[in-house]
PDB file of N, CA and C in Angstrom:
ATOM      1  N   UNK A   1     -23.235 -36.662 -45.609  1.00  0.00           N
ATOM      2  CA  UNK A   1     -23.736 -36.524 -44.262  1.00  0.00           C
ATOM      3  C   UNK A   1     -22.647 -36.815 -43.234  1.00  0.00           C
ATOM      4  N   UNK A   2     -21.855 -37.882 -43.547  1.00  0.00           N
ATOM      5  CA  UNK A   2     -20.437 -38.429 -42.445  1.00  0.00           C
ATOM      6  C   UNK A   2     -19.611 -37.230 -42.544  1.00  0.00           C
ATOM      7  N   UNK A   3     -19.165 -36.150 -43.576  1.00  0.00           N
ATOM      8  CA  UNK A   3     -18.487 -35.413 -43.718  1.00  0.00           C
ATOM      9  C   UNK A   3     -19.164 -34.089 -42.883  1.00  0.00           C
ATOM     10  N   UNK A   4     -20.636 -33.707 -42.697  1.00  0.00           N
ATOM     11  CA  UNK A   4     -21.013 -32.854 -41.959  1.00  0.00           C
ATOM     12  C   UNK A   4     -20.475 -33.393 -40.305  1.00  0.00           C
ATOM     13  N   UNK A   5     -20.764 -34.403 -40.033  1.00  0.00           N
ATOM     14  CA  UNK A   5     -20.472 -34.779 -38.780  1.00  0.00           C
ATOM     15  C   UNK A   5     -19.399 -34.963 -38.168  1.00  0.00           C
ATOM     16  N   UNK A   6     -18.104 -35.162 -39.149  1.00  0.00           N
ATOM     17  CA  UNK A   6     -16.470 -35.063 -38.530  1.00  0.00           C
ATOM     18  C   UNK A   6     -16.430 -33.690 -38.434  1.00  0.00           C
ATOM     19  N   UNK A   7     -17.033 -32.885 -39.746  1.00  0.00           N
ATOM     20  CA  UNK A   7     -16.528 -31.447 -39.193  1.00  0.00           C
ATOM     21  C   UNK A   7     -17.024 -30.811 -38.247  1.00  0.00           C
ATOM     22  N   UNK A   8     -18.149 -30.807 -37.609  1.00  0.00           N
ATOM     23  CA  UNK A   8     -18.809 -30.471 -36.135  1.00  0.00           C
ATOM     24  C   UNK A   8     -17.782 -31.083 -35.287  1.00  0.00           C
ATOM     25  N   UNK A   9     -18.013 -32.463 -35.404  1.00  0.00           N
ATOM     26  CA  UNK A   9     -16.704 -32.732 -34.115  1.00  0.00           C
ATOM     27  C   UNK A   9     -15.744 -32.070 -34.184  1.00  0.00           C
ATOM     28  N   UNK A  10     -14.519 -31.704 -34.945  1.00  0.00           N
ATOM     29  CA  UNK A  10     -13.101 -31.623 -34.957  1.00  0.00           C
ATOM     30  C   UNK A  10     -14.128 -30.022 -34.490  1.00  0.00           C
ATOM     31  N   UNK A  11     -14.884 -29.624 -35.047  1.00  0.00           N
ATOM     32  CA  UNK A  11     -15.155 -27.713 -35.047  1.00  0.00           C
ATOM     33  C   UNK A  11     -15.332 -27.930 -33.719  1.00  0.00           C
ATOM     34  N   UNK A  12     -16.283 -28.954 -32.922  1.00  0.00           N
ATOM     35  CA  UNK A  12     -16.465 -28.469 -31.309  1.00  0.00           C
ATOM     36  C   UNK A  12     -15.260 -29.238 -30.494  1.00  0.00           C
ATOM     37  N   UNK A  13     -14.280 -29.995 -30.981  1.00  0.00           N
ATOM     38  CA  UNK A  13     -12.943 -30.182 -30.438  1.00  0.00           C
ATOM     39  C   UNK A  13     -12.064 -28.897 -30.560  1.00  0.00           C
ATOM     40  N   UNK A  14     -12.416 -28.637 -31.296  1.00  0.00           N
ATOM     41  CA  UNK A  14     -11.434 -26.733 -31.503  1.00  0.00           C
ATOM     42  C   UNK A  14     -11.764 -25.711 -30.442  1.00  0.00           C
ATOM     43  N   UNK A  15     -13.280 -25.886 -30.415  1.00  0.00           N
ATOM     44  CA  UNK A  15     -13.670 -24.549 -29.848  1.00  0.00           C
ATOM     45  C   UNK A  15     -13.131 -25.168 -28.688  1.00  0.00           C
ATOM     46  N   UNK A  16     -13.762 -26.049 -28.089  1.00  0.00           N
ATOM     47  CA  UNK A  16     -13.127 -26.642 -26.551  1.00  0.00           C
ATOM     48  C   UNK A  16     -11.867 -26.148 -26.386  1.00  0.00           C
ATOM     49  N   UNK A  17     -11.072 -26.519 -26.966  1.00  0.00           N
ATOM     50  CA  UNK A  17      -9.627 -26.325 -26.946  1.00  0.00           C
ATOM     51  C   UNK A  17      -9.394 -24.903 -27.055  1.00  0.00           C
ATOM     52  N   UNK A  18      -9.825 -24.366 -27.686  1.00  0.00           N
ATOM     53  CA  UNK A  18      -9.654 -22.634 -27.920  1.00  0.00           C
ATOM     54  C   UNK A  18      -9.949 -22.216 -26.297  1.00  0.00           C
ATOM     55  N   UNK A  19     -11.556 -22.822 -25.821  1.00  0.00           N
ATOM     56  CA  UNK A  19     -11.889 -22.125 -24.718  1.00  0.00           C
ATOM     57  C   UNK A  19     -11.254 -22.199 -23.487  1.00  0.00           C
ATOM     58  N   UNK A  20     -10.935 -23.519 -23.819  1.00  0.00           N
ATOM     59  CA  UNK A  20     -10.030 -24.022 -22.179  1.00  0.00           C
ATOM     60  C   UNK A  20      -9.549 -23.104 -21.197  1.00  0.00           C
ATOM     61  N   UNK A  21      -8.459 -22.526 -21.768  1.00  0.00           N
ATOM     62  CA  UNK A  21      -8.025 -21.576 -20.981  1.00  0.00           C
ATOM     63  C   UNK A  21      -8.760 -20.730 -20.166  1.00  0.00           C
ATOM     64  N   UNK A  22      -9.599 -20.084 -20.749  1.00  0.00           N
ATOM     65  CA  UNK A  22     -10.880 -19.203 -19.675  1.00  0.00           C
ATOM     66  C   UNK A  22     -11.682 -19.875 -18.813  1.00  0.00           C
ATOM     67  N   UNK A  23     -11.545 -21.371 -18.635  1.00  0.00           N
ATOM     68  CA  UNK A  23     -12.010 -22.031 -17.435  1.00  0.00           C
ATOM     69  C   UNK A  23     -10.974 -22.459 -16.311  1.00  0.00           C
ATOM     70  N   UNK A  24      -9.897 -22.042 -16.325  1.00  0.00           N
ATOM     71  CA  UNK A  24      -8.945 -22.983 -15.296  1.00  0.00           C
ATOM     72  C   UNK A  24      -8.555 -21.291 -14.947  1.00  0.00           C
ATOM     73  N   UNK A  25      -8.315 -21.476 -13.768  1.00  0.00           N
ATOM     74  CA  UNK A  25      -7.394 -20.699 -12.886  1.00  0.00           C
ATOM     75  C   UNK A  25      -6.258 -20.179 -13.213  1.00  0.00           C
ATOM     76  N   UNK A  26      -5.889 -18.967 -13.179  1.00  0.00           N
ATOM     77  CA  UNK A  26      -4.739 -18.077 -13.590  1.00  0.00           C
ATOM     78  C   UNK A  26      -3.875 -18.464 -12.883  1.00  0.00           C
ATOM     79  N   UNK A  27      -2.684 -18.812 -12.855  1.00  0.00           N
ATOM     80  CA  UNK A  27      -1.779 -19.547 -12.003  1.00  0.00           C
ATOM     81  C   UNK A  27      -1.002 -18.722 -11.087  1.00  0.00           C
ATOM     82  N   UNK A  28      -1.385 -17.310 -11.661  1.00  0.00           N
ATOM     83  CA  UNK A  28      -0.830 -16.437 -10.449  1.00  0.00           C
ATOM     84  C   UNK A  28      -1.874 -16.136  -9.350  1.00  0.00           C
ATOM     85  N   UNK A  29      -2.990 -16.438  -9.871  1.00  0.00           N
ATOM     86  CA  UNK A  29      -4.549 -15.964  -8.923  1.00  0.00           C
ATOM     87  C   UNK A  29      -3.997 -17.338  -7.864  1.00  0.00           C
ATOM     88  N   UNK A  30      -3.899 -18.587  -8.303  1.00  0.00           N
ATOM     89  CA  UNK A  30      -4.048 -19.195  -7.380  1.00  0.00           C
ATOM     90  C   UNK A  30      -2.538 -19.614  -6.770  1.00  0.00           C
ATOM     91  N   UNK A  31      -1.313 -18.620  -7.104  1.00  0.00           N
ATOM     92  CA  UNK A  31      -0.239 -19.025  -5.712  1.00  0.00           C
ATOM     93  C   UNK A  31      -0.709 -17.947  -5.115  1.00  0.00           C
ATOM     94  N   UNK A  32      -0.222 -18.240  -3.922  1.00  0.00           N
ATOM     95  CA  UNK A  32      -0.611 -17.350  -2.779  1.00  0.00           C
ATOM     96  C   UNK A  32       1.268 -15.829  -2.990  1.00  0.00           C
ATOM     97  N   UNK A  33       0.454 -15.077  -2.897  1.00  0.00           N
ATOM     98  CA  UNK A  33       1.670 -14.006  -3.079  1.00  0.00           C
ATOM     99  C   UNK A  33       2.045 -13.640  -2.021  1.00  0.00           C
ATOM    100  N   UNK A  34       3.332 -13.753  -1.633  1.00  0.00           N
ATOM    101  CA  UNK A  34       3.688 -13.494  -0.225  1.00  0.00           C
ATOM    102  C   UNK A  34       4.464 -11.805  -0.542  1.00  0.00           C
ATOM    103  N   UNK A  35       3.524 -10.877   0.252  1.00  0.00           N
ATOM    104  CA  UNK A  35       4.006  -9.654   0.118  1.00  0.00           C
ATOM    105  C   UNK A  35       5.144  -8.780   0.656  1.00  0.00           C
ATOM    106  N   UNK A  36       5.274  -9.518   1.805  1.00  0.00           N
ATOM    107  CA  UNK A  36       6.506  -9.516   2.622  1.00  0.00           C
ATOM    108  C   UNK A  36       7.651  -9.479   1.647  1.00  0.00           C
ATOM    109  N   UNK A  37       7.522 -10.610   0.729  1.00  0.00           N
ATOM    110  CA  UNK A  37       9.323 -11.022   0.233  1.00  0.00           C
ATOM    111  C   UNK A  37       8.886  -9.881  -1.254  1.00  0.00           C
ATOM    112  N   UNK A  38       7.484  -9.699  -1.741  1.00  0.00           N
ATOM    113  CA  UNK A  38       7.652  -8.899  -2.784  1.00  0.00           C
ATOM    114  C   UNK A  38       8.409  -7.158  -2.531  1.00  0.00           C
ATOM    115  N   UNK A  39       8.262  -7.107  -1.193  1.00  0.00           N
ATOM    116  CA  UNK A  39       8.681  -5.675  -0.607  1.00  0.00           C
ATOM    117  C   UNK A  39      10.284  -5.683  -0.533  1.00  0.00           C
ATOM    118  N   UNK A  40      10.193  -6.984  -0.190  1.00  0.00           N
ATOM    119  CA  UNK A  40      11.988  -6.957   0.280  1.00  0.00           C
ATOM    120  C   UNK A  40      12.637  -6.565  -1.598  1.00  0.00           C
ATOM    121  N   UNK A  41      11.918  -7.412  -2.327  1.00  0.00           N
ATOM    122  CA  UNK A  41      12.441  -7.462  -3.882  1.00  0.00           C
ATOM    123  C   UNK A  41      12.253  -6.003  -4.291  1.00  0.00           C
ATOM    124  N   UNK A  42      11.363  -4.751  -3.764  1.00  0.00           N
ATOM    125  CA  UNK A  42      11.210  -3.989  -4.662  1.00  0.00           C
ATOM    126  C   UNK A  42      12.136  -3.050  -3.525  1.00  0.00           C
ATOM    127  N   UNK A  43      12.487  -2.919  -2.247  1.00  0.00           N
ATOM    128  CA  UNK A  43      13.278  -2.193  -1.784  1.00  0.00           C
ATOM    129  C   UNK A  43      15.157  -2.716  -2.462  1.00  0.00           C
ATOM    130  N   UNK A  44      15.327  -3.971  -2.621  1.00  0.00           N
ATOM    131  CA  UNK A  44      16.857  -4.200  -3.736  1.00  0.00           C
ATOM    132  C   UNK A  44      16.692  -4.101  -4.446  1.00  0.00           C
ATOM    133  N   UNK A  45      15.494  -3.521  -4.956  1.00  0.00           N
ATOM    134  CA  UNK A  45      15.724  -3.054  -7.002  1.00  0.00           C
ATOM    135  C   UNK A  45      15.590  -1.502  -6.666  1.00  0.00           C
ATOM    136  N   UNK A  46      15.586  -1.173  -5.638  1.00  0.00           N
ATOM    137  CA  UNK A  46      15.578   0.631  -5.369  1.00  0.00           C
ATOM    138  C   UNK A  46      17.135   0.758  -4.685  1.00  0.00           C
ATOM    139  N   UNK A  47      17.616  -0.161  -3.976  1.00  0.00           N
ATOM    140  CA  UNK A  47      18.698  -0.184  -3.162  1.00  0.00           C
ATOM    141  C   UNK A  47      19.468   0.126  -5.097  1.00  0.00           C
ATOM    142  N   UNK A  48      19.949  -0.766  -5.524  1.00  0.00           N
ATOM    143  CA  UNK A  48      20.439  -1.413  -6.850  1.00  0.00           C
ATOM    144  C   UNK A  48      20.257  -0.289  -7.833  1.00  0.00           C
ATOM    145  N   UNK A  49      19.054   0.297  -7.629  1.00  0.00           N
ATOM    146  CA  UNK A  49      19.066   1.710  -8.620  1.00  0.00           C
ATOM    147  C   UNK A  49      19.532   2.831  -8.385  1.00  0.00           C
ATOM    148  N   UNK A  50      19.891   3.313  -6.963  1.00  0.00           N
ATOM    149  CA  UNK A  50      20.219   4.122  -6.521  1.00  0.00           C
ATOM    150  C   UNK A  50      21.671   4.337  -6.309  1.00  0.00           C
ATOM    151  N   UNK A  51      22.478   2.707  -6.432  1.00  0.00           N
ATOM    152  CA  UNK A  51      23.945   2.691  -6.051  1.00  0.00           C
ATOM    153  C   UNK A  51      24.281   2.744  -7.848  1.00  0.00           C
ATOM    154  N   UNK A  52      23.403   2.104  -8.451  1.00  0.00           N
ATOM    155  CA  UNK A  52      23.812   2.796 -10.260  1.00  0.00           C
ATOM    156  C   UNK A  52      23.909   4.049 -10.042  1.00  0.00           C
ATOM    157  N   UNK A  53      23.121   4.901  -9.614  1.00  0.00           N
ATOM    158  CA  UNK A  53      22.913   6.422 -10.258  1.00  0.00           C
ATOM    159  C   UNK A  53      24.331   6.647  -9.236  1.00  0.00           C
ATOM    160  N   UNK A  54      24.797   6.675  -8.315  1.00  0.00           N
ATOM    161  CA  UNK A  54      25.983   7.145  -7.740  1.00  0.00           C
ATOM    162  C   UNK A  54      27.092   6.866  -8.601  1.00  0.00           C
ATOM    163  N   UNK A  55      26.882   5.261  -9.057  1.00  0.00           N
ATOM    164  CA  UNK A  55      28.152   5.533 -10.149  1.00  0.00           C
ATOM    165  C   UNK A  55      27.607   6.379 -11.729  1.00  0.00           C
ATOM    166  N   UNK A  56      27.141   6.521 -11.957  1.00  0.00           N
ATOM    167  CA  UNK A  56      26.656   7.105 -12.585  1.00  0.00           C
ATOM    168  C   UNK A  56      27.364   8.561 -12.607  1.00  0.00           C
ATOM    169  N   UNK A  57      27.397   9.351 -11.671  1.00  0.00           N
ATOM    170  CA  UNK A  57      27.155  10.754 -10.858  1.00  0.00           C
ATOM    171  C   UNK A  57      28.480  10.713 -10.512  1.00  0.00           C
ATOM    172  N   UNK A  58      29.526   9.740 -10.228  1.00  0.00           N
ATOM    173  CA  UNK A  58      30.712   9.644 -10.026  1.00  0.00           C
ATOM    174  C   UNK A  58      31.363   9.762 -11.762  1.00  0.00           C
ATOM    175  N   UNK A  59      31.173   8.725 -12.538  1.00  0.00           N
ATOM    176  CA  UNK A  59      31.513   9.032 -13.833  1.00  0.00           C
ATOM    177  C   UNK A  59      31.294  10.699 -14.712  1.00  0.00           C
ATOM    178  N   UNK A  60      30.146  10.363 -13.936  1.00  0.00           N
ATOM    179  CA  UNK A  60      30.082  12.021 -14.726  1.00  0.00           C
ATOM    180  C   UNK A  60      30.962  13.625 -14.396  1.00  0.00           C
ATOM    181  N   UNK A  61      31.161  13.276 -12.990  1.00  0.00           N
ATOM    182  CA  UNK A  61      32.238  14.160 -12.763  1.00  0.00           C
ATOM    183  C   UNK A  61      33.743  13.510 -12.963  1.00  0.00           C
ATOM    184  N   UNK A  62      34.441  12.786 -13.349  1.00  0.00           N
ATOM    185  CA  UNK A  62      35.263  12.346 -14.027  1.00  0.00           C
ATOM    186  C   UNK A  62      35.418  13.009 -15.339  1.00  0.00           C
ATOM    187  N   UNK A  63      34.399  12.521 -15.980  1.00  0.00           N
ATOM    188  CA  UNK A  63      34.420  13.147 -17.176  1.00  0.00           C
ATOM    189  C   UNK A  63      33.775  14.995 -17.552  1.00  0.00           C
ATOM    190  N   UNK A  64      33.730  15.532 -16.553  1.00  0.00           N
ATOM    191  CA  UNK A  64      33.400  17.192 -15.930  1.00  0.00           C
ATOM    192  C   UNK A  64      32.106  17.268 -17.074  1.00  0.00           C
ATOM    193  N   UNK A  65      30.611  16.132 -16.612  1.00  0.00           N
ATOM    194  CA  UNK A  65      29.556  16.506 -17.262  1.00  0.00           C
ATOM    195  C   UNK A  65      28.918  17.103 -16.146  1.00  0.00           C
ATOM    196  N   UNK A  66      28.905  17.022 -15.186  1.00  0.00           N
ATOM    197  CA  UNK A  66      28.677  17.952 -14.301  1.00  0.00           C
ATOM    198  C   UNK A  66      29.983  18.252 -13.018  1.00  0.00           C
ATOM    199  N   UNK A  67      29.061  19.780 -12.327  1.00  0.00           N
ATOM    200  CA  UNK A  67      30.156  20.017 -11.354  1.00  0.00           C
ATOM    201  C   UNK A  67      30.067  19.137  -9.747  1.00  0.00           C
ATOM    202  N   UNK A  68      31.637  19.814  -9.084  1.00  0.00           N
ATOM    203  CA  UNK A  68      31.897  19.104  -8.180  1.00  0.00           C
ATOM    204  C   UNK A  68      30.594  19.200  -7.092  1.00  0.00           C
ATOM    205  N   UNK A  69      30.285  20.779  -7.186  1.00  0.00           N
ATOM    206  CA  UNK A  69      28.818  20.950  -6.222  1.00  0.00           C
ATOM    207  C   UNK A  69      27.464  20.211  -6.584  1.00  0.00           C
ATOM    208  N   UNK A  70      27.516  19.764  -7.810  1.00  0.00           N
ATOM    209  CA  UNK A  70      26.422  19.283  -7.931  1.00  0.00           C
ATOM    210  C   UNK A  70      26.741  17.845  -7.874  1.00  0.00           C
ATOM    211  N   UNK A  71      27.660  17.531  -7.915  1.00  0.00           N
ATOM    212  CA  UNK A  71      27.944  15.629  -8.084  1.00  0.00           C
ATOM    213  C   UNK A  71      27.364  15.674  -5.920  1.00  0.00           C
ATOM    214  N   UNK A  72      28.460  16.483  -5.446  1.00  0.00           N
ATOM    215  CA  UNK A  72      27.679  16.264  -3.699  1.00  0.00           C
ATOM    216  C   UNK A  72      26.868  16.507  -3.203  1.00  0.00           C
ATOM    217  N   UNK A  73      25.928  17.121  -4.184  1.00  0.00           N
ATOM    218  CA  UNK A  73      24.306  17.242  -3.739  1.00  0.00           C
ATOM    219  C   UNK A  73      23.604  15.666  -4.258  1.00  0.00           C
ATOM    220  N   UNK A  74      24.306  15.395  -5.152  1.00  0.00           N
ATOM    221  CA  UNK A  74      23.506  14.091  -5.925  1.00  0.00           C
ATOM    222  C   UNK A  74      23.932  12.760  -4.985  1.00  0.00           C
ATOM    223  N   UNK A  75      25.734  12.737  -4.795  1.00  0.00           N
ATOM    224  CA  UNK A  75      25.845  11.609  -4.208  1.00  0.00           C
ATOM    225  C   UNK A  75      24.930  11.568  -2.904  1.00  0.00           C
ATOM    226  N   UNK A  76      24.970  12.672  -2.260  1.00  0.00           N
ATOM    227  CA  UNK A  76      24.526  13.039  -0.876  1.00  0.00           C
ATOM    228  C   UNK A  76      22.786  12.646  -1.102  1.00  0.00           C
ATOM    229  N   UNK A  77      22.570  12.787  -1.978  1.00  0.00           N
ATOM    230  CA  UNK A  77      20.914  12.348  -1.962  1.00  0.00           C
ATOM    231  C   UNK A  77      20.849  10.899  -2.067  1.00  0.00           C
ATOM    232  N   UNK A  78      21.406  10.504  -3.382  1.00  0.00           N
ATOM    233  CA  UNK A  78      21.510   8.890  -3.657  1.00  0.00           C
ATOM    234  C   UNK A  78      22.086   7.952  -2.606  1.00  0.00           C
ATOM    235  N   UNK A  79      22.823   8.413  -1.491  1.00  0.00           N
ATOM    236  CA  UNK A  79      23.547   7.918  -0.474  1.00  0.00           C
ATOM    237  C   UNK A  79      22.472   7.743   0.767  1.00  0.00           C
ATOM    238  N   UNK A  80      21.836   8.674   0.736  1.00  0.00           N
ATOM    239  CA  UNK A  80      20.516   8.371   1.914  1.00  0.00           C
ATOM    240  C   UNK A  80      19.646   7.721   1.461  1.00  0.00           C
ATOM    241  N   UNK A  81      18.707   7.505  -0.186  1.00  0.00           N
ATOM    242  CA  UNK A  81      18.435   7.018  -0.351  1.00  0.00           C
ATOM    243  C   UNK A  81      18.530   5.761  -0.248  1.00  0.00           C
ATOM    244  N   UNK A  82      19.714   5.311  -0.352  1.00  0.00           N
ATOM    245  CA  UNK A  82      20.264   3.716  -0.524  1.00  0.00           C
ATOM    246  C   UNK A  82      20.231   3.507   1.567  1.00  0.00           C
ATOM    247  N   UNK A  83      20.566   4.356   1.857  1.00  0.00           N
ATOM    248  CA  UNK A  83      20.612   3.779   3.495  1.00  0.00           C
ATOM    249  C   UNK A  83      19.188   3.753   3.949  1.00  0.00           C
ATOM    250  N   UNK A  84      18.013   4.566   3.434  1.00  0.00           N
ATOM    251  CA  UNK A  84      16.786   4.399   3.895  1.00  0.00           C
ATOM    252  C   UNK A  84      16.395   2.974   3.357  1.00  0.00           C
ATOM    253  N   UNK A  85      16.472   2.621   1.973  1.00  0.00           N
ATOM    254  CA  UNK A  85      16.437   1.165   1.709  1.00  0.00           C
ATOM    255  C   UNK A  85      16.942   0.200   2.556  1.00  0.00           C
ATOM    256  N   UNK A  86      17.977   0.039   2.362  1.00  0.00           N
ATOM    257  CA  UNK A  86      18.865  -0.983   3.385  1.00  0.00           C
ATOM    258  C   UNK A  86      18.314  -1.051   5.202  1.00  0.00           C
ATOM    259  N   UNK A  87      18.029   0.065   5.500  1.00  0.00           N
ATOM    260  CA  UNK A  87      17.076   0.389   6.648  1.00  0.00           C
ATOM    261  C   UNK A  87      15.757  -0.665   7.154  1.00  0.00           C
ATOM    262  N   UNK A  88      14.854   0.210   5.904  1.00  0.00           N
ATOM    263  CA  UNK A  88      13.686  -0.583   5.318  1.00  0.00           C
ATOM    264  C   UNK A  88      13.341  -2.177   5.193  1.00  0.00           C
ATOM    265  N   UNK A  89      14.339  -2.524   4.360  1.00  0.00           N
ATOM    266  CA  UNK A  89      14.870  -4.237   4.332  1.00  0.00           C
ATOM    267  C   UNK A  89      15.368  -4.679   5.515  1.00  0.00           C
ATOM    268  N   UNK A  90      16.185  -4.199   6.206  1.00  0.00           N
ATOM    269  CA  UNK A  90      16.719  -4.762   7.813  1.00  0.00           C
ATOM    270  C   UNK A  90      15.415  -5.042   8.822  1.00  0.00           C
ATOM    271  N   UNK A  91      14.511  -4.018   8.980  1.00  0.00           N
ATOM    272  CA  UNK A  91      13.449  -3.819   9.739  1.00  0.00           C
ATOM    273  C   UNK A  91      12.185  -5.171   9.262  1.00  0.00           C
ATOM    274  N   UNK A  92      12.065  -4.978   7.474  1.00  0.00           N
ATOM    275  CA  UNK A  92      10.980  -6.209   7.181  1.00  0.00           C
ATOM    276  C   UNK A  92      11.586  -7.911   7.643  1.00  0.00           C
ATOM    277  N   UNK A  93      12.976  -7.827   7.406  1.00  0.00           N
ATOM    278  CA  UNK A  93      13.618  -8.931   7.877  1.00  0.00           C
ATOM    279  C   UNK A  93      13.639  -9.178   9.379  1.00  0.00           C
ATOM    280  N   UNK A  94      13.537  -7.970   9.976  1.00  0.00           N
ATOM    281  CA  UNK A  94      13.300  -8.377  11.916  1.00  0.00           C
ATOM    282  C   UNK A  94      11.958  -8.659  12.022  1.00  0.00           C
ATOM    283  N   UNK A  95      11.242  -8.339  11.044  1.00  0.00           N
ATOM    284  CA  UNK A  95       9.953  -8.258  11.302  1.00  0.00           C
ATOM    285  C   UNK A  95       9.555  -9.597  11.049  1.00  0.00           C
ATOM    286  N   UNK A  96       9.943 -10.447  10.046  1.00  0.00           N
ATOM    287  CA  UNK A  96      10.018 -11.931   9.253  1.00  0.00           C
ATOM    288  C   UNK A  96      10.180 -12.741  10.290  1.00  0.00           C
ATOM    289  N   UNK A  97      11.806 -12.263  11.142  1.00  0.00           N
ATOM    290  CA  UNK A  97      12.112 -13.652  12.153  1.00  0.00           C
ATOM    291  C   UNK A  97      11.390 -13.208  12.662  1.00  0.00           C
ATOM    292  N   UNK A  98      11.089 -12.001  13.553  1.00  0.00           N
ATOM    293  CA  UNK A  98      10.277 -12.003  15.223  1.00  0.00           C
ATOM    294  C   UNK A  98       8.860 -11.908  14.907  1.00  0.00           C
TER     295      UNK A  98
END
């Protein structure tokens, strides 16, 4: 009979422990996400991807995997791209201080 009754305990010390987690708060639910700085992070991982692909597009005409007309259609795209970013980020940052 003592042996039915440790194993219920330790069994409903388990489950407790198993369940825990689905009673407490997701720790991302409860920081507050500041969207502002998540924008700034995803316009320098676009800034950052876009100055790769230029070198990228530079190597490749080095090595004549593509041509000269097409490397200045590419830099010429990837080059505005990266200035509309940098743009983008300047403006959320005026927007931050003022």
């Amino acid at each position: 009979m003592m042996e039915i009754v440790i194993i219920l305990v330790v069994s409903a010390l388990l489950l407790a422990y198993t369940l825990r987690p689905m009673f407490r708060p997701a720790a991302l639910l409860s920081q507050r996400v500041d969207l502002h700085q998540v924008r700034i992070d995803v316009l320098q991982q676009e800034k950052k991807h876009n100055l790769k692909a230029i070198k990228d597009i530079d190597f490749d005409l080095a090595t004549d995997k593509i041509s000269a007309d097409d490397h200045e259609e590419l830099r010429t795209l990837y080059s505005l791209k990266v200035a509309e970013a940098i743009e983008a980020e300047k403006r959320l940052r005026e927007e931050e201080e003022g």
